[in-house]
Protein backbone atom coordinates (compact mmCIF):
# COMPACT_ATOMS: atom_id res chain seq x y z
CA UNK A 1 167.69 94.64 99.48
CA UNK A 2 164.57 92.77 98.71
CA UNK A 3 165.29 88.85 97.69
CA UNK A 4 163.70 87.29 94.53
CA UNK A 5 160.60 85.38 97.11
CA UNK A 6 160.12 89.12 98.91
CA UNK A 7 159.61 90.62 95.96
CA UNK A 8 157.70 87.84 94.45
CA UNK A 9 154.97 87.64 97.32
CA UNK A 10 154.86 91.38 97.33
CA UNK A 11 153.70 91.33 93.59
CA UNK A 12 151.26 88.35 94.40
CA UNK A 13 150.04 91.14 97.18
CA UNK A 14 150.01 93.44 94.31
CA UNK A 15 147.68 91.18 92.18
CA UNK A 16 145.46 90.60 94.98
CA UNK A 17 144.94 94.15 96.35
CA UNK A 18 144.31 95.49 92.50
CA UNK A 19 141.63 92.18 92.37
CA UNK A 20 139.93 93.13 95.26
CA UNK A 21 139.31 96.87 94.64
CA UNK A 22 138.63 95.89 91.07
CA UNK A 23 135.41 93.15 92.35
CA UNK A 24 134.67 96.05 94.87
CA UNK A 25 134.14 98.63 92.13
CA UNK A 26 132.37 96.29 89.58
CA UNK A 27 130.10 95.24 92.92
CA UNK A 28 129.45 99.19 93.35
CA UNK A 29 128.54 99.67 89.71
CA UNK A 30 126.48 96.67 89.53
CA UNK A 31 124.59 98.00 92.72
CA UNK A 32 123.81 101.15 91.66
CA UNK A 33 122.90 99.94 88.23
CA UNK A 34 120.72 97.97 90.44
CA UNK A 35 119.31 100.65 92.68
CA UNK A 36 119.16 102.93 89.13
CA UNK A 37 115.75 100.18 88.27
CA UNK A 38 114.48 101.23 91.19
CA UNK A 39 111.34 103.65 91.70
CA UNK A 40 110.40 103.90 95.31
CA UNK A 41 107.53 106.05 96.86
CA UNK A 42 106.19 106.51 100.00
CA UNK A 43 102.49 106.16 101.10
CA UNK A 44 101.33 107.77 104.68
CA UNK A 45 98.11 105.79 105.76
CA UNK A 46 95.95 106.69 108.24
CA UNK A 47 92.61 105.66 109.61
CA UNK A 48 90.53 108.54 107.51
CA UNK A 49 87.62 110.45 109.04
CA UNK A 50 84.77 111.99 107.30
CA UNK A 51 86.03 115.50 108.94
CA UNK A 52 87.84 118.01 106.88
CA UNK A 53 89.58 119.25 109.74
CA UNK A 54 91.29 115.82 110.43
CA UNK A 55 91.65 114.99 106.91
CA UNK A 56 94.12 118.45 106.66
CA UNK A 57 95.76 117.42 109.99
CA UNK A 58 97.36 114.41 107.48
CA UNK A 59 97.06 115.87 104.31
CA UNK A 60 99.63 118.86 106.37
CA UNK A 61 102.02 116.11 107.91
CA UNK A 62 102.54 115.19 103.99
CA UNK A 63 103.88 118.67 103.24
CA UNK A 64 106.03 119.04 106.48
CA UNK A 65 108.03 115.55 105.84
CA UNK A 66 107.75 115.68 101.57
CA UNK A 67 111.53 117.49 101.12
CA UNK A 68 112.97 115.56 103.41
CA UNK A 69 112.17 112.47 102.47
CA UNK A 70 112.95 112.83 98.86
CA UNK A 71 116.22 114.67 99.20
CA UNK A 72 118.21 112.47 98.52
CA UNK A 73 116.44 111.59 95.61
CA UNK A 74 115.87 108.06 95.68
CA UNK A 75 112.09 108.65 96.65
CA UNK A 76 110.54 110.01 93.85
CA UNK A 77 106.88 110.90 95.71
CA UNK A 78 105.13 110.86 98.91
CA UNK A 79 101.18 110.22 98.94
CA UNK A 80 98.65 110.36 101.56
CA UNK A 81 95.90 107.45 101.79
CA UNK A 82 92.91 107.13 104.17
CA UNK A 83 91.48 104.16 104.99
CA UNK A 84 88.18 104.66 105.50
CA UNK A 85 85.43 107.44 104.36
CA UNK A 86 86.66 109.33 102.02
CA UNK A 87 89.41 109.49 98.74
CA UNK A 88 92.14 108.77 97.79
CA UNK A 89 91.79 105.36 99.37
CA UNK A 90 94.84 102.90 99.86
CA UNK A 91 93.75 101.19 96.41
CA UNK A 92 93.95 104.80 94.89
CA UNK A 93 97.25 105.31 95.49
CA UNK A 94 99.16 102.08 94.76
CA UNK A 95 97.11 101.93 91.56
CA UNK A 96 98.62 105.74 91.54
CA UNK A 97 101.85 104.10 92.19
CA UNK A 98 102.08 101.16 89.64
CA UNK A 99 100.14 104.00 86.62
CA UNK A 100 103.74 105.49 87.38
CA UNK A 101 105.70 102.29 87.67
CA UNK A 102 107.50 102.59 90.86
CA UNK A 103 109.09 98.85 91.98
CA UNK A 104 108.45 99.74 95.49
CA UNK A 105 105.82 101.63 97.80
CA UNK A 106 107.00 102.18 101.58
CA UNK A 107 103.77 102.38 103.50
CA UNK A 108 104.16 104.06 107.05
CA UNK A 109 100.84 103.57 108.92
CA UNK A 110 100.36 106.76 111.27
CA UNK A 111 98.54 104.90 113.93
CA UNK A 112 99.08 104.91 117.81
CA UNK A 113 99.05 100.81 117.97
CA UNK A 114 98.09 97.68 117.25
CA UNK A 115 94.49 97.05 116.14
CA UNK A 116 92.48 95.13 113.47
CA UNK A 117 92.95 98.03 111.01
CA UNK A 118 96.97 97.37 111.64
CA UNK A 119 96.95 93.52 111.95
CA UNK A 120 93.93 92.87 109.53
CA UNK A 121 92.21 95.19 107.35
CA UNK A 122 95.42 97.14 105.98
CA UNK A 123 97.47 94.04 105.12
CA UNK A 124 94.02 92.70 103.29
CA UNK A 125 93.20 95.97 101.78
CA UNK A 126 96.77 95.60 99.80
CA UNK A 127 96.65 91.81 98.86
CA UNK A 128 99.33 90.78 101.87
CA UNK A 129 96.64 88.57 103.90
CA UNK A 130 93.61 87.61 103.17
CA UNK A 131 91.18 88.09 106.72
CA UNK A 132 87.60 87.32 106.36
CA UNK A 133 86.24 89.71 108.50
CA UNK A 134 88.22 92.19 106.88
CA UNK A 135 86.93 91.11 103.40
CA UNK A 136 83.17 91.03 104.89
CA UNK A 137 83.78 94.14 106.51
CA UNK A 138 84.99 95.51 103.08
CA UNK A 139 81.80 94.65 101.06
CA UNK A 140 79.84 96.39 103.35
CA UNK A 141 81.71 99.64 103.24
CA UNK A 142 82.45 99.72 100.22
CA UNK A 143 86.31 99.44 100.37
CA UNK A 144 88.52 98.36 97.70
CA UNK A 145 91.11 95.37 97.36
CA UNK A 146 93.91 95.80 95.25
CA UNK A 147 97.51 94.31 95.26
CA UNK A 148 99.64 96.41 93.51
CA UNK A 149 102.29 95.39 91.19
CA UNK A 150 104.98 97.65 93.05
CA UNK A 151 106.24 95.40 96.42
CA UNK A 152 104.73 96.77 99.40
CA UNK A 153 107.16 97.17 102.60
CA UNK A 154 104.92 97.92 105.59
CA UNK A 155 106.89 99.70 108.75
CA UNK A 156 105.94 99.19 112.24
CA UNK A 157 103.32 101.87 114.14
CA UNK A 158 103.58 104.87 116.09
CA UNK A 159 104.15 103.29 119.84
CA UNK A 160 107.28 101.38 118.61
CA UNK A 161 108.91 104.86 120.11
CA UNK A 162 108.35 107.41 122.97
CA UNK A 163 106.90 110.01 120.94
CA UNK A 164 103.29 109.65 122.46
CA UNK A 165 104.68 109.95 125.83
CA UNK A 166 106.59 112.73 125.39
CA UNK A 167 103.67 114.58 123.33
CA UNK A 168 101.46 113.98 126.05
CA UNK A 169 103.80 115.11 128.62
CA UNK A 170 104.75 118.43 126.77
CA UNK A 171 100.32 119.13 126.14
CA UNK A 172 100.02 118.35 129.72
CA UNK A 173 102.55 120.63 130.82
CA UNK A 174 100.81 123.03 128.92
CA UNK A 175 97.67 123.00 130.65
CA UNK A 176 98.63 121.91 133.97
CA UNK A 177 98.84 124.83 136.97
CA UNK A 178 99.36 122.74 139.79
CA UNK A 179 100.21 119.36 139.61
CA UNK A 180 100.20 118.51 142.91
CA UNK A 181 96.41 118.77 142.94
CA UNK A 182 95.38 117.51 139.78
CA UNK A 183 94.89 114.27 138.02
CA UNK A 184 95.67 113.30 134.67
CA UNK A 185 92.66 112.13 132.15
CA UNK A 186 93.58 110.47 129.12
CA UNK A 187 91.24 109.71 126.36
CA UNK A 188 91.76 108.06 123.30
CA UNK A 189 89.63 106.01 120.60
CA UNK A 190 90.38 102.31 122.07
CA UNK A 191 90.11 98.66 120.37
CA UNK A 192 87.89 96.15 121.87
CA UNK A 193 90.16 93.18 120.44
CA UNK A 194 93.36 94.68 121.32
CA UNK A 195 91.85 96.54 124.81
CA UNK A 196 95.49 95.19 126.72
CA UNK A 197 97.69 96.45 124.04
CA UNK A 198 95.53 99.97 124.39
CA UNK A 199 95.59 99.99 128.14
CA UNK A 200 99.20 99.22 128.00
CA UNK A 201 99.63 102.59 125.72
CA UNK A 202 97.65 104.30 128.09
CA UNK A 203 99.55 103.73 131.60
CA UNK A 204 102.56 103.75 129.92
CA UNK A 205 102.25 107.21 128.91
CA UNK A 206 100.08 107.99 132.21
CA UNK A 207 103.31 106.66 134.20
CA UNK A 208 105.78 109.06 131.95
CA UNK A 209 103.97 111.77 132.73
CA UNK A 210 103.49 110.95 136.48
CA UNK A 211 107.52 110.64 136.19
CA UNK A 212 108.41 114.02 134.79
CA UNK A 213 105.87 116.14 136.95
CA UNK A 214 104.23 115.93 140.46
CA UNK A 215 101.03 114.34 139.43
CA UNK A 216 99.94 111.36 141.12
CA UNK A 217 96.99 109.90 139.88
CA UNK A 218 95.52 109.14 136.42
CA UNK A 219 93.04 107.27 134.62
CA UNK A 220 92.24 107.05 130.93
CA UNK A 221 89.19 106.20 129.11
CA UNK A 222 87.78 105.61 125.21
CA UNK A 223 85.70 107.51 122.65
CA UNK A 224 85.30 105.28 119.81
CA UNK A 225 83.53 102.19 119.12
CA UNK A 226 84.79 100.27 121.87
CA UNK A 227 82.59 103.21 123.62
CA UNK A 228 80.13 103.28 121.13
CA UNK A 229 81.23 106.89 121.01
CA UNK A 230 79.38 107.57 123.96
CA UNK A 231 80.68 110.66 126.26
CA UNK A 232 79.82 108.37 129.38
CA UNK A 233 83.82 106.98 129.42
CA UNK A 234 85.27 110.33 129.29
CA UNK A 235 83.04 111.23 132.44
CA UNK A 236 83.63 108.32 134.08
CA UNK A 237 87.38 109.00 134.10
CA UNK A 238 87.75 112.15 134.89
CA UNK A 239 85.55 111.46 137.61
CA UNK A 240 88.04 108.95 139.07
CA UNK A 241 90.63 111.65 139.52
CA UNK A 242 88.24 114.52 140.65
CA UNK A 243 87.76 111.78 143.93
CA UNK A 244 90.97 112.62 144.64
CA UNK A 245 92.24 115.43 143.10
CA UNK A 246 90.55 119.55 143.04
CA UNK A 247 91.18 119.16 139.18
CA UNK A 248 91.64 117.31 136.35
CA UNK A 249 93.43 117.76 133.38
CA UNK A 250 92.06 115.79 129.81
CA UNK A 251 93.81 115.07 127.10
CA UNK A 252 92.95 113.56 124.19
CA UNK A 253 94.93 110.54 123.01
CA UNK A 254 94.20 111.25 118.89
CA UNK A 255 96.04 111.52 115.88
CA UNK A 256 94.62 114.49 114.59
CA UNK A 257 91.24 117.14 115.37
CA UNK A 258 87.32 115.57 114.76
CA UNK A 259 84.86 117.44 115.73
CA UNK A 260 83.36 114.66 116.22
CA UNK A 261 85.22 112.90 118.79
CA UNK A 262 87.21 116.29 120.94
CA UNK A 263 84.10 118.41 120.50
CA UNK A 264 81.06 116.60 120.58
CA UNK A 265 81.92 113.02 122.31
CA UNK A 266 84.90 114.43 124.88
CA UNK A 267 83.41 117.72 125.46
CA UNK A 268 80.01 116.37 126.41
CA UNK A 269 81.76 114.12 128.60
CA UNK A 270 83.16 117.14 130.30
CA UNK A 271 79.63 118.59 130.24
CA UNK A 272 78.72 116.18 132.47
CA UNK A 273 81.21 117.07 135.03
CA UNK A 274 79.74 119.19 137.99
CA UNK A 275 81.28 122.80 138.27
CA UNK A 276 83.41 121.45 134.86
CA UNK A 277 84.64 125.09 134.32
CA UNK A 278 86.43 125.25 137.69
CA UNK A 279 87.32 121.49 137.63
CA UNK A 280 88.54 120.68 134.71
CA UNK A 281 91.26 121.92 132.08
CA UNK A 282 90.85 120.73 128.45
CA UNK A 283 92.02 121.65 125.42
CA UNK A 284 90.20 120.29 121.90
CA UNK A 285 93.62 119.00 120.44
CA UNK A 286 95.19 116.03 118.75
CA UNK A 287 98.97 114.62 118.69
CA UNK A 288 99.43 116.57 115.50
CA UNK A 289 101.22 118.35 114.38
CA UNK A 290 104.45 117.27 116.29
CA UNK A 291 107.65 117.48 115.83
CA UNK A 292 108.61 114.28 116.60
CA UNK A 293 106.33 112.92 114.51
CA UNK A 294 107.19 113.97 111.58
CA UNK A 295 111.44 113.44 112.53
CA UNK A 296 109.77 109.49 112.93
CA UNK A 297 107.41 109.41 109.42
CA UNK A 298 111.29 110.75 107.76
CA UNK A 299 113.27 108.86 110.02
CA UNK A 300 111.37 105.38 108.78
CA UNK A 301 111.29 106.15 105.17
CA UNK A 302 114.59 106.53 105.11
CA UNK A 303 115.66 103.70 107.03
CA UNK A 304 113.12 101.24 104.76
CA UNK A 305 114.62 103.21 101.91
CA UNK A 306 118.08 101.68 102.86
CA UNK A 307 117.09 98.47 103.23
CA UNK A 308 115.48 97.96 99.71
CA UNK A 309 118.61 99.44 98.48
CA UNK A 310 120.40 97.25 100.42
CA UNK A 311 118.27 94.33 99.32
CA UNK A 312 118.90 95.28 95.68
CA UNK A 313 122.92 95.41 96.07
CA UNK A 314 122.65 91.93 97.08
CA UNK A 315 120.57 91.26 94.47
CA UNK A 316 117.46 89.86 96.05
């Protein structure tokens, strides 16, 4: 038998438990009332390129991660912006974005690392900072400011993970015959400000490589401005392996196909290479489409899409 105090504290218990649940449910409600104002979209930026060919390469990446990422309905669109050279244009869509009055905008930049476009120009480009030799650079281009009325959550770039490593690694396996007697050539679009955080990128995914096969040596080398997209780097480093290896096997270090840059300005450098044909093994192609990359572009919107839900059930 239960005495008068047991069965007192157990309906104090009682009172308590019911309380508890109760606040827990009203705190549920309130949050999804909360999450219920809430119109989020995503917004894949890249660098842009005045090539239709690389332009797809994004536009495509869009289509591959779209389901996904609005499955479980909380995103409501996903938009590609470029940068530079062409439309839509990062203004475009977040003036897109507010026209259709979503409260939020996650924008994943689908870069390989830190630059000026990641530090500087983006962040000024949506009203975030306000860099003066972004804002001169701007003018001159023609590119247009706008801070949108939706809040902006920016995520971190491509090299916060492994993927370029193990893309590299899986083209290089593709190409390579005998790695015992070749060297590895990696060439990719460099930053003159940021040339440790690029060189960095580079070994790192040189060593990988040297890790998970029997190359030995490497070297890597630009083909953008840092270059002033000359094919002189390109020949310069694959020259450094051909000292001592029979062959060498390129690969370019870029988002997506230019013929600008794995055509003219890499395959000129491999012109210049004597007996190329024998000596070297290239293939014209670009880190998309991958895989991986898209798991990551889904992978982040999600995870930003939690937080600002999150953020919301707390009521910030």
């Amino acid at each position: 038998m239960f005495s008068g105090r047991k069965i007192l504290n157990l309906l104090v218990l009682g009172v308590l438990v019911i309380s508890i649940l109760a606040s827990c449910s009203r705190s549920e409600k309130t949050a999804k009332a909360n999450s219920s104002n809430k119109k989020v979209g995503v917004l894949l930026v890249n660098h842009g390129s005045r090539s239709e060919a690389w332009r797809n390469g994004l536009l495509d990446l869009e289509k591959r991660v779209r389901d996904s990422i609005m499955a479980d309905g909380v995103v409501k669109d996903v938009k590609t912006a470029f940068m530079e050279y062409t439309e839509p244009s990062i203004a475009t869509r977040l003036k897109e974005f507010d026209k259709e009055n979503y409260s939020d905008v996650i924008l994943v930049p689908v870069f390989l690392t830190v630059s000026s476009h990641s530090f500087d120009d983006i962040p000024t480009l949506i009203g975030q900072k306000d860099d003066p030799k972004s804002i001169e650079l701007f003018k001159i281009e023609k590119m247009e400011r706008y801070k949108p009325t939706a809040k902006v959550h920016v995520a971190p770039l491509l090299d916060f993970t492994d993927l370029l490593k193990k893309n590299i690694l899986k083209r290089y396996k593709e190409l390579s015959k005998d790695p015992h007697n070749e060297g590895l050539s990696l060439i990719a679009y460099g930053d003159k400000e940021y040339n440790t955080e690029w060189t960095k990128l580079m070994t790192d995914a040189a060593d990988y490589v040297k890790a998970n096969t029997g190359v030995a040596d490497y070297s890597y080398g630009w083909c953008g401005h840092i270059a002033h997209y000359s094919p002189d780097s390109t020949t310069i480093a694959i020259n450094q392996v051909l000292q001592k290896k029979k062959t060498a096997v390129v690969i370019p270090v870029l988002v997506a196909f230019d013929e600008m840059f794995q055509v003219q300005i890499i395959g000129d450098g491999i012109k210049k290479i004597f007996n190329a044909k024998e000596r070297v093994r290239y293939k014209p192609d670009a880190i998309l489409p991958d895989k991986g990359v898209e798991e990551w572009v889904i992978h982040t919107s999600k995870d930003f899409t939690n937080r600002i839900i999150a953020e919301t059930a707390r009521g910030n």
